[in-house]
Protein backbone atom coordinates (compact mmCIF):
# COMPACT_ATOMS: atom_id res chain seq x y z
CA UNK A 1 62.81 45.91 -12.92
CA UNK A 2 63.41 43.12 -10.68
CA UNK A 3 60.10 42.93 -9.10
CA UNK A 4 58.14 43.59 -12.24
CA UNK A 5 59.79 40.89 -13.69
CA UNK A 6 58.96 38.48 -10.83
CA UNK A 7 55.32 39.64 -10.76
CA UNK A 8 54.90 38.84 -14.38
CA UNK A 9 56.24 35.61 -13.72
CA UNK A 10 53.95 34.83 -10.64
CA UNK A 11 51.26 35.80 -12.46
CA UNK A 12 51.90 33.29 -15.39
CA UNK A 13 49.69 30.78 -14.66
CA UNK A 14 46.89 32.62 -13.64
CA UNK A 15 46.85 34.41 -17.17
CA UNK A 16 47.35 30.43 -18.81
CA UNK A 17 44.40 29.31 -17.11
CA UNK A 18 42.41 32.90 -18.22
CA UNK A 19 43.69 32.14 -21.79
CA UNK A 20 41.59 28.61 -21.95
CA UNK A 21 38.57 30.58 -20.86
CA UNK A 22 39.11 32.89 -23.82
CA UNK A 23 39.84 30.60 -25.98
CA UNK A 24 36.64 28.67 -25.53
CA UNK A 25 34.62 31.87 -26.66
CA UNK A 26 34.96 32.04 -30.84
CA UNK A 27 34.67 36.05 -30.86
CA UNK A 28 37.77 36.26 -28.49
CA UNK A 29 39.64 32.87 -30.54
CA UNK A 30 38.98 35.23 -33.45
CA UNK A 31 40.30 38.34 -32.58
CA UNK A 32 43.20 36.21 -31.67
CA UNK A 33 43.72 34.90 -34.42
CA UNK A 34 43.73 38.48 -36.55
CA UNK A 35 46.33 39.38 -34.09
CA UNK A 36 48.46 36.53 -34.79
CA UNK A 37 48.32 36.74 -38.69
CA UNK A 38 49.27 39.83 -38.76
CA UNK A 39 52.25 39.04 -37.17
CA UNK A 40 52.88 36.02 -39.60
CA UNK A 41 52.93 38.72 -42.49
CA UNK A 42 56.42 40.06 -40.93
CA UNK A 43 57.89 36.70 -39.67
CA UNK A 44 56.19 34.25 -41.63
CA UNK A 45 59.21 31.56 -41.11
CA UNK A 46 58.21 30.87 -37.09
CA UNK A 47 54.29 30.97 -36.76
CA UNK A 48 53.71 32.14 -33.34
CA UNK A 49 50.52 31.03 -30.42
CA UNK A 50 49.18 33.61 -27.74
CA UNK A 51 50.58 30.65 -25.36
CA UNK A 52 54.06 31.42 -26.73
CA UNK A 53 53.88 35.39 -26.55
CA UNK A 54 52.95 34.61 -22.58
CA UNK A 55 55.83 32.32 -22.17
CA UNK A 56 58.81 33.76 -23.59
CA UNK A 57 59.99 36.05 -21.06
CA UNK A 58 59.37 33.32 -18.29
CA UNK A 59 61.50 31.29 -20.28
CA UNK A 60 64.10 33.90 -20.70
CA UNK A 61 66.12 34.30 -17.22
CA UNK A 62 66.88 30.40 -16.94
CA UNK A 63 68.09 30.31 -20.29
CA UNK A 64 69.88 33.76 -20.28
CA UNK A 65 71.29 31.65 -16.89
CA UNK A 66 72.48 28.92 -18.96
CA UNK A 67 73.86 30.92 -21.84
CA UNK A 68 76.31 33.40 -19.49
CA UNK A 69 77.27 30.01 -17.22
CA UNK A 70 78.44 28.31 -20.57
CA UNK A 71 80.20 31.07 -21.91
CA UNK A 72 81.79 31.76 -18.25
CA UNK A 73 82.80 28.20 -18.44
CA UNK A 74 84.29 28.85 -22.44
CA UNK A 75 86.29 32.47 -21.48
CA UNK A 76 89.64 32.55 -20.24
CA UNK A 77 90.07 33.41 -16.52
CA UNK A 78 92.43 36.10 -17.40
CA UNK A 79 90.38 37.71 -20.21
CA UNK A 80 88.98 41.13 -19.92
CA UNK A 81 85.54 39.96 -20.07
CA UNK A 82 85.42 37.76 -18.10
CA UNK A 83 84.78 39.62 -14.64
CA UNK A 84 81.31 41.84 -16.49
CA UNK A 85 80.40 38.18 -17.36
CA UNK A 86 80.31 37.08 -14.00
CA UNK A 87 78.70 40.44 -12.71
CA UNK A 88 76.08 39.27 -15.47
CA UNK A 89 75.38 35.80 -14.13
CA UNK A 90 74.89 37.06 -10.83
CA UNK A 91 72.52 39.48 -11.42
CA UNK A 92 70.18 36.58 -13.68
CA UNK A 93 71.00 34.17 -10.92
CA UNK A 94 69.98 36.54 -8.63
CA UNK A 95 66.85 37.73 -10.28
CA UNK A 96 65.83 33.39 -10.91
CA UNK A 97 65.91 33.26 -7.70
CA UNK A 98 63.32 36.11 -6.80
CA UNK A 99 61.13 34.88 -9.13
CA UNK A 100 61.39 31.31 -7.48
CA UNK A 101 60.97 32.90 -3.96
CA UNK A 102 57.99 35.07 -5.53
CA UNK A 103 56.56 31.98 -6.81
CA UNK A 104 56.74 30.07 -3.47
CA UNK A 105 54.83 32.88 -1.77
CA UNK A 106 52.30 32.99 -3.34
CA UNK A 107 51.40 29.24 -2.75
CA UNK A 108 51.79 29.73 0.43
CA UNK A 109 48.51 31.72 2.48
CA UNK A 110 48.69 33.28 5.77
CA UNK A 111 47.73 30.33 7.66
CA UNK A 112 50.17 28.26 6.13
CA UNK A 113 52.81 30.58 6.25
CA UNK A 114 52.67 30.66 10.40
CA UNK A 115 52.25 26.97 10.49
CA UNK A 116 55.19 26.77 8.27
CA UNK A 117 57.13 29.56 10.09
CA UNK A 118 56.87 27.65 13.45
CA UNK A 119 58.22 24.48 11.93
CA UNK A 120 61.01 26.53 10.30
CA UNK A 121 62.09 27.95 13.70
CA UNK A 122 62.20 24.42 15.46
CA UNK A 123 64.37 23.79 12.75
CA UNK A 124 66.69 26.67 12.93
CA UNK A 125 66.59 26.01 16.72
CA UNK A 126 67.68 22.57 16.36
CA UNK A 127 70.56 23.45 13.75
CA UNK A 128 71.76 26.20 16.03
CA UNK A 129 71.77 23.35 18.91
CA UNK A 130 73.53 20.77 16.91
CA UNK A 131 76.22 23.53 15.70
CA UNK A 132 76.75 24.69 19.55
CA UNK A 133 78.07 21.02 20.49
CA UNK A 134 80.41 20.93 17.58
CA UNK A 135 80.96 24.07 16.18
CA UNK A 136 84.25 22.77 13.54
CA UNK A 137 81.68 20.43 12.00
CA UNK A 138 81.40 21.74 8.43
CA UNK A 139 77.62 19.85 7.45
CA UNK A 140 76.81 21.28 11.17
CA UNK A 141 77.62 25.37 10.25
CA UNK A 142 75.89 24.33 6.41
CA UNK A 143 72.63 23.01 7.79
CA UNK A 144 72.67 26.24 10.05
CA UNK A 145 73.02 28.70 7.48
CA UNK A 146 70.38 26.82 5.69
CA UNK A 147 67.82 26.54 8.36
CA UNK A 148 68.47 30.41 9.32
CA UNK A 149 68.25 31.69 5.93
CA UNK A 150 64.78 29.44 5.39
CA UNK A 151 63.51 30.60 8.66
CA UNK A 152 64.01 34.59 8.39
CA UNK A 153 62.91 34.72 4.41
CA UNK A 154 59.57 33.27 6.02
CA UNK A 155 59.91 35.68 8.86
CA UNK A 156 59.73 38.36 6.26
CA UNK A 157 57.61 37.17 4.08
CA UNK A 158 55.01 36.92 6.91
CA UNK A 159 55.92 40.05 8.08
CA UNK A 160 55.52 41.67 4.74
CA UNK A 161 51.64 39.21 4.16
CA UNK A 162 50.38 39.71 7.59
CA UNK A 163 49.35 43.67 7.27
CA UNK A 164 47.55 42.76 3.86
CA UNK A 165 45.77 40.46 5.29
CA UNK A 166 45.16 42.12 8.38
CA UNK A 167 43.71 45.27 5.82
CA UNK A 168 41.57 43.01 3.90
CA UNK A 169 40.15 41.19 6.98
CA UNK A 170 39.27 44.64 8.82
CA UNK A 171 37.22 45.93 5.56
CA UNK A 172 35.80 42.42 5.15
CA UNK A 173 34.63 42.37 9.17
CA UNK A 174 33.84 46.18 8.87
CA UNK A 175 31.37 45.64 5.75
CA UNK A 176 29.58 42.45 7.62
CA UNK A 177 28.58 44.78 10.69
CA UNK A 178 27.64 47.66 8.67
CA UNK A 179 25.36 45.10 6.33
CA UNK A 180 24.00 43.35 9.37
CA UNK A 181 23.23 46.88 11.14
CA UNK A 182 21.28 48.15 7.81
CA UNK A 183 19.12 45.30 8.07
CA UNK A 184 18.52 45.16 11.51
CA UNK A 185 17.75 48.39 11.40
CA UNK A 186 14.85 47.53 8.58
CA UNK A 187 13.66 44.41 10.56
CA UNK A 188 13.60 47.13 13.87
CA UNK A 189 11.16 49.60 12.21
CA UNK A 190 8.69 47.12 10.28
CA UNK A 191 8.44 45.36 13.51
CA UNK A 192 7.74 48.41 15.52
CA UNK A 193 5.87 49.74 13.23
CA UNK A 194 3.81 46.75 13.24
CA UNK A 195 3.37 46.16 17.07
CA UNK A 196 3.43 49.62 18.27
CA UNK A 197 -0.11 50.82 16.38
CA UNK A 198 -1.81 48.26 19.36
CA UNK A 199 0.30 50.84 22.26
CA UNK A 200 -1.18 53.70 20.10
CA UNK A 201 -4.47 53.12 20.44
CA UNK A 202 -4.48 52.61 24.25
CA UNK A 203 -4.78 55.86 25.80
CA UNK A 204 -5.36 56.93 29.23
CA UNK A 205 -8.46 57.38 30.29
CA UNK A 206 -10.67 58.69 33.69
CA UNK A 207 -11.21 55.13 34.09
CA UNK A 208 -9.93 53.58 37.64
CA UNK A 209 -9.22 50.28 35.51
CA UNK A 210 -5.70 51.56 34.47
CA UNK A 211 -3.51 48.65 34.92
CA UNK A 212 -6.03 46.47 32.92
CA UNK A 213 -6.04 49.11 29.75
CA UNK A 214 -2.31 48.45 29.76
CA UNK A 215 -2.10 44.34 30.69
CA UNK A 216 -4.72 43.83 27.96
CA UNK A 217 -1.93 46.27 25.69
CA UNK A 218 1.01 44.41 27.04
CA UNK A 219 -0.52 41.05 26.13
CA UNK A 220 -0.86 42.03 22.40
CA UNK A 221 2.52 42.96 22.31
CA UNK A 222 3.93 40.66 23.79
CA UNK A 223 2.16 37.77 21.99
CA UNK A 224 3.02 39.85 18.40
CA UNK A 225 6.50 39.85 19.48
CA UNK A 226 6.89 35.82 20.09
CA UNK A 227 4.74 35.86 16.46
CA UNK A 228 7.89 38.21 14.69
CA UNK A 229 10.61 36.18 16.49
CA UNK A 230 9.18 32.55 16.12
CA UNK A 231 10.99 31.12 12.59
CA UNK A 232 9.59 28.22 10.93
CA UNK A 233 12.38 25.96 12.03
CA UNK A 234 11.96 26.74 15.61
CA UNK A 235 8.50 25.78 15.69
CA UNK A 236 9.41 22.57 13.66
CA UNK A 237 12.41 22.05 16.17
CA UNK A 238 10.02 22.94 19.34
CA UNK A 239 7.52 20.60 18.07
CA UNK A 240 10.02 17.60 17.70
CA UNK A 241 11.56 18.45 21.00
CA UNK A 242 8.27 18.90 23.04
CA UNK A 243 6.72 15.38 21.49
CA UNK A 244 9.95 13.58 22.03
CA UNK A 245 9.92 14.87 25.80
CA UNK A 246 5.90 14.78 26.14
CA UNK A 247 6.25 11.45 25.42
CA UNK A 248 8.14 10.61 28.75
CA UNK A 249 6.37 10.54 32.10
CA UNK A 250 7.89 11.52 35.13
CA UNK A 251 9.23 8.67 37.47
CA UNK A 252 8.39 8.09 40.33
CA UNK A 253 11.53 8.94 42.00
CA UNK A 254 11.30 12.68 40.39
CA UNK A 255 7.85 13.11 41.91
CA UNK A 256 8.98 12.43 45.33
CA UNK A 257 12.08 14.84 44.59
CA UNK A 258 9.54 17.87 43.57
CA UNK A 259 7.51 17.02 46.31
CA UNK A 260 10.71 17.31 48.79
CA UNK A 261 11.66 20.56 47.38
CA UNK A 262 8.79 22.81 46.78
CA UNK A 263 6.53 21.03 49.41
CA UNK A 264 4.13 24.11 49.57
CA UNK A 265 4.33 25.16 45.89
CA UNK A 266 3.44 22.04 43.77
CA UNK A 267 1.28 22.07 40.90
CA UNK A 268 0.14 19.90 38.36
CA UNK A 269 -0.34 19.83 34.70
CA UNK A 270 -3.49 19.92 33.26
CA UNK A 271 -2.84 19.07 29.94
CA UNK A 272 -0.14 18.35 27.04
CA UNK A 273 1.79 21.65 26.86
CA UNK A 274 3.87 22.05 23.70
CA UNK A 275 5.74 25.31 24.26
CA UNK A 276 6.19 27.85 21.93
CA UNK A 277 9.97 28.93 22.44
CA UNK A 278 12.54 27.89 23.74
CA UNK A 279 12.72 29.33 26.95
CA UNK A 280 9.17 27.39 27.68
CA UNK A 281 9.44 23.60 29.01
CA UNK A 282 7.26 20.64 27.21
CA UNK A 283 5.32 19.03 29.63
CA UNK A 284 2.72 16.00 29.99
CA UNK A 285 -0.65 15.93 30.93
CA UNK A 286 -0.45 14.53 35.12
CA UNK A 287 3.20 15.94 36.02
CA UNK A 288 3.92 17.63 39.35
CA UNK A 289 5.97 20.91 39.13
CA UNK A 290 7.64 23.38 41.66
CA UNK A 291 6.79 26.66 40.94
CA UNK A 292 10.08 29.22 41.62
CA UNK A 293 8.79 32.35 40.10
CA UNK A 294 4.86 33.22 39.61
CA UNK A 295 5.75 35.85 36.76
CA UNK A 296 8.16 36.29 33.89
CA UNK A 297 11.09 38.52 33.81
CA UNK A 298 8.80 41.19 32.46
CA UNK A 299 6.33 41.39 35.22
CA UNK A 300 4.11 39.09 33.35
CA UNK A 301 1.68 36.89 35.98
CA UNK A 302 0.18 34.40 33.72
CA UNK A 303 3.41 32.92 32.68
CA UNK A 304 5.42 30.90 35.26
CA UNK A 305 8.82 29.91 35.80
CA UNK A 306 8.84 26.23 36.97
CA UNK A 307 10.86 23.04 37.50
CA UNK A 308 9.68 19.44 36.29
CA UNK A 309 12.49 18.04 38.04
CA UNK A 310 14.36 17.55 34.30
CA UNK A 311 14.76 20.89 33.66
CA UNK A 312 13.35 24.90 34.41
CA UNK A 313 11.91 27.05 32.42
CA UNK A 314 8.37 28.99 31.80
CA UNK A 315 4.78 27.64 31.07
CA UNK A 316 1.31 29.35 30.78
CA UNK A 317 -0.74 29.55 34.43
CA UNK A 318 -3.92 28.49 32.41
CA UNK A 319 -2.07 25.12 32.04
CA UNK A 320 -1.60 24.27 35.77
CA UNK A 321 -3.58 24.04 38.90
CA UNK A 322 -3.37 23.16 42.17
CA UNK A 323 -1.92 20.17 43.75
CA UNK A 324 -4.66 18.91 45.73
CA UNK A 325 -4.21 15.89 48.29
CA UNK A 326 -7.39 14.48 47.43
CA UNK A 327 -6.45 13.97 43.71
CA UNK A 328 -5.40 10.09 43.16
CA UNK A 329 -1.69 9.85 43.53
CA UNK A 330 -1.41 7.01 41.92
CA UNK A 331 -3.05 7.82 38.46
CA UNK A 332 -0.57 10.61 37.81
CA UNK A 333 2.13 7.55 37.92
CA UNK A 334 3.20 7.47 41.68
CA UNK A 335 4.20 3.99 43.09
CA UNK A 336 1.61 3.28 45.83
CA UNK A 337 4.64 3.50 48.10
CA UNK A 338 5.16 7.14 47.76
CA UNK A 339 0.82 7.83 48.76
CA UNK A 340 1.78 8.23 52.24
CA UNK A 341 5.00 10.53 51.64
CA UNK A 342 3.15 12.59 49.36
CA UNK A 343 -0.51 12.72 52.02
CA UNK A 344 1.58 13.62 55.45
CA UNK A 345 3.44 16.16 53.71
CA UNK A 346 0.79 17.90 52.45
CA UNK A 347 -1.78 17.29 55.51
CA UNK A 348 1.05 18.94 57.77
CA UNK A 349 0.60 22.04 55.69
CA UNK A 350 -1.15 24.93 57.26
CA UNK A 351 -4.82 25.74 55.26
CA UNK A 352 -2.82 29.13 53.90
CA UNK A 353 -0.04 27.62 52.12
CA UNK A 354 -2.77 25.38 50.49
CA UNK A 355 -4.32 28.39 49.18
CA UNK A 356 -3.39 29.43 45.83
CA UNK A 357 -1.34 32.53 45.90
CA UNK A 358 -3.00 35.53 45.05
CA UNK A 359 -1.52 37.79 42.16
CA UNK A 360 -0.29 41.16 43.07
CA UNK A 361 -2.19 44.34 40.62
CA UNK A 362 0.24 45.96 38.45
CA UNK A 363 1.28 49.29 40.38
CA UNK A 364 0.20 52.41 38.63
CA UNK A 365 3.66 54.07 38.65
CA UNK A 366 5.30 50.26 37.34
CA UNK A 367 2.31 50.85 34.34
CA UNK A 368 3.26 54.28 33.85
CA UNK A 369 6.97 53.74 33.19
CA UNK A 370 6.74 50.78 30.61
CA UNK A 371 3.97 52.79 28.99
CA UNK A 372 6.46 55.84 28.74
CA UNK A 373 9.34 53.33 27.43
CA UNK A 374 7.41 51.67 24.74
CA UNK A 375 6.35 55.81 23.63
CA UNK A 376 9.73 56.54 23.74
CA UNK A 377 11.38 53.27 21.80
CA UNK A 378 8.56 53.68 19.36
CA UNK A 379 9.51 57.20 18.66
CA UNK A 380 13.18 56.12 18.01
CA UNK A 381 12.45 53.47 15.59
CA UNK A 382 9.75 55.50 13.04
């Protein structure tokens, strides 16, 4: 009885503020209003509001409170009656109070409640300090009883809100991953089934030209995958970030650096390159680079993995050539000071190293595998 009580009482404002809603409707503020006329017909002295219905038994305990305190305070202490009264006023005291403490919960979320916990235990700790020094000091023992009693009805409470939480967080996080899988799984298969048809058609043939059939594959792919994972806003990003950086030429000082560290593997730019993701740099038209890699992490040749001295990352082949020593320095925007640096270095390089490197054919068994992946993933998906 106690609890249903309190939960009606919680609940009180949340039905008030329902009540407006349905009041602003006419069909509902008519039914309403039948209701309430028939009741007039028995008790037509008080006229009675669906506001009032709601509120009585809120009202009820304090004033039931009241009423037993003032007749406890009216009965003699040696009248029979007097001890049931008091057993009465406890048990409405008591139940005001769980209606105040049921009330105070649920103001009070999860995140507060910890928060609020912790500063509740600093007190308590502090109270139980002050009392150890002084342990006949009366306020001393009544702030520690306080503080305690504050601290372990939060204690509870959190105890008690935590698991509910907890439950509605797990079904919450569990719903999210199954929602995200379901449509991954949709974006998976319309973008296999779109790319794979170009693995279909390739087929193994008599011919001796094996590893082309499957570059010339692998390039389709691969370009229809950057398509399918390119959003708008990453181009429009890219673009602002590869004009804001194409704008800046490389300093002198960063030339010489390059030059310093990839002495037999420079190569310059042979025009504007705006990349188009994000693993690719933005470069300008003129600037040296160090070539680390001459392929991509798939075994791709004709995109590079580079350094322009500001930062790494891939670019086309068809973009760069050769750093000859013949080219004028200067008009790439080297200080006149750094000709000589640049001319020795590459004069005391031997006619090999000058050479461009020559790109390794695509192994037959290398082909092979990826071909029998990209069967086997496509088989998965459909």
């Amino acid at each position: 009885m106690k609890d249903t009580y309190a939960q009606y009482c919680t609940k009180h404002d949340d039905v008030s503020t329902l009540l407006k809603q349905y009041n602003a409707c006419p069909d509902i503020r008519f039914y309403f209003n039948q209701g309430l006329d028939e009741i007039a017909k028995h008790r037509p002295e008080k006229p009675f509001t669906v506001d009032a219905f709601l509120e009585t038994p809120v009202q009820r305990p304090t004033r039931y409170r009241l009423l037993l305190l003032d007749i406890i305070a009216s009965t003699e202490k040696l009248h029979p009656d007097i001890q049931p009264l008091k057993e009465a006023f406890s048990a409405v005291d008591e139940l005001c109070n769980h209606i105040n403490e049921c009330k105070r919960r649920k103001d009070i979320g999860p995140n507060k409640l910890i928060d609020e916990r912790g500063d509740k235990r600093l007190d308590y700790d502090a109270a139980q300090t002050k009392y150890e020094r002084n342990k006949e000091d009366k306020l001393a023992a009544g702030e520690l009883d306080i503080t305690k009693r504050d601290f372990y009805a939060l204690n509870d409470q959190l105890k008690e809100e935590l698991p509910k939480f907890n439950h509605l967080v797990y079904y919450l996080f569990r719903d999210c991953v199954s929602e995200f899988t379901r449509l991954y799984r949709i974006y998976s298969q319309e973008s296999y089934g779109f790319i794979f048809p170009s693995i279909e058609k390739t087929t193994l043939s008599d011919s001796t030209d094996v590893v082309g059939q499957f570059d010339k594959a692998y390039g389709l792919v691969e370009s229809q995958v950057t398509e399918l994972t390119s959003t708008r806003q990453t181009r429009k990003s890219s673009s602002k970030k590869s004009n804001a950086r194409i704008q800046q030429t490389q300093t002198p000082v960063v030339r010489e650096l390059l030059c310093t560290k990839y002495p037999s593997k420079l190569y310059v730019v042979a025009a504007n390159y705006h990349p188009s993701d994000t693993m690719e740099l933005a470069l300008h038209q003129g600037d040296l680079i160090g070539v680390i890699q001459q392929k991509d992490p798939m075994g791709n040749d004709s995109r590079w993995y580079v350094d322009n001295g500001a930062g790494m990352g891939f670019i086309q082949r068809s973009h760069i050539r050769p750093y000859s020593t013949r080219e004028g320095i200067s008009d790439s925007g080297v200080s006149q000071q750094l000709r000589p640096t640049l001319i020795t270095q590459h004069l005391q390089q031997s006619p090999q190293t000058q050479q461009t490197p020559q790109l390794q054919p695509l192994q037959a068994e290398v082909f092979k595998s990826r071909y029998d992946f990209y069967q086997e993933m496509h088989k998965n998906c459909l």
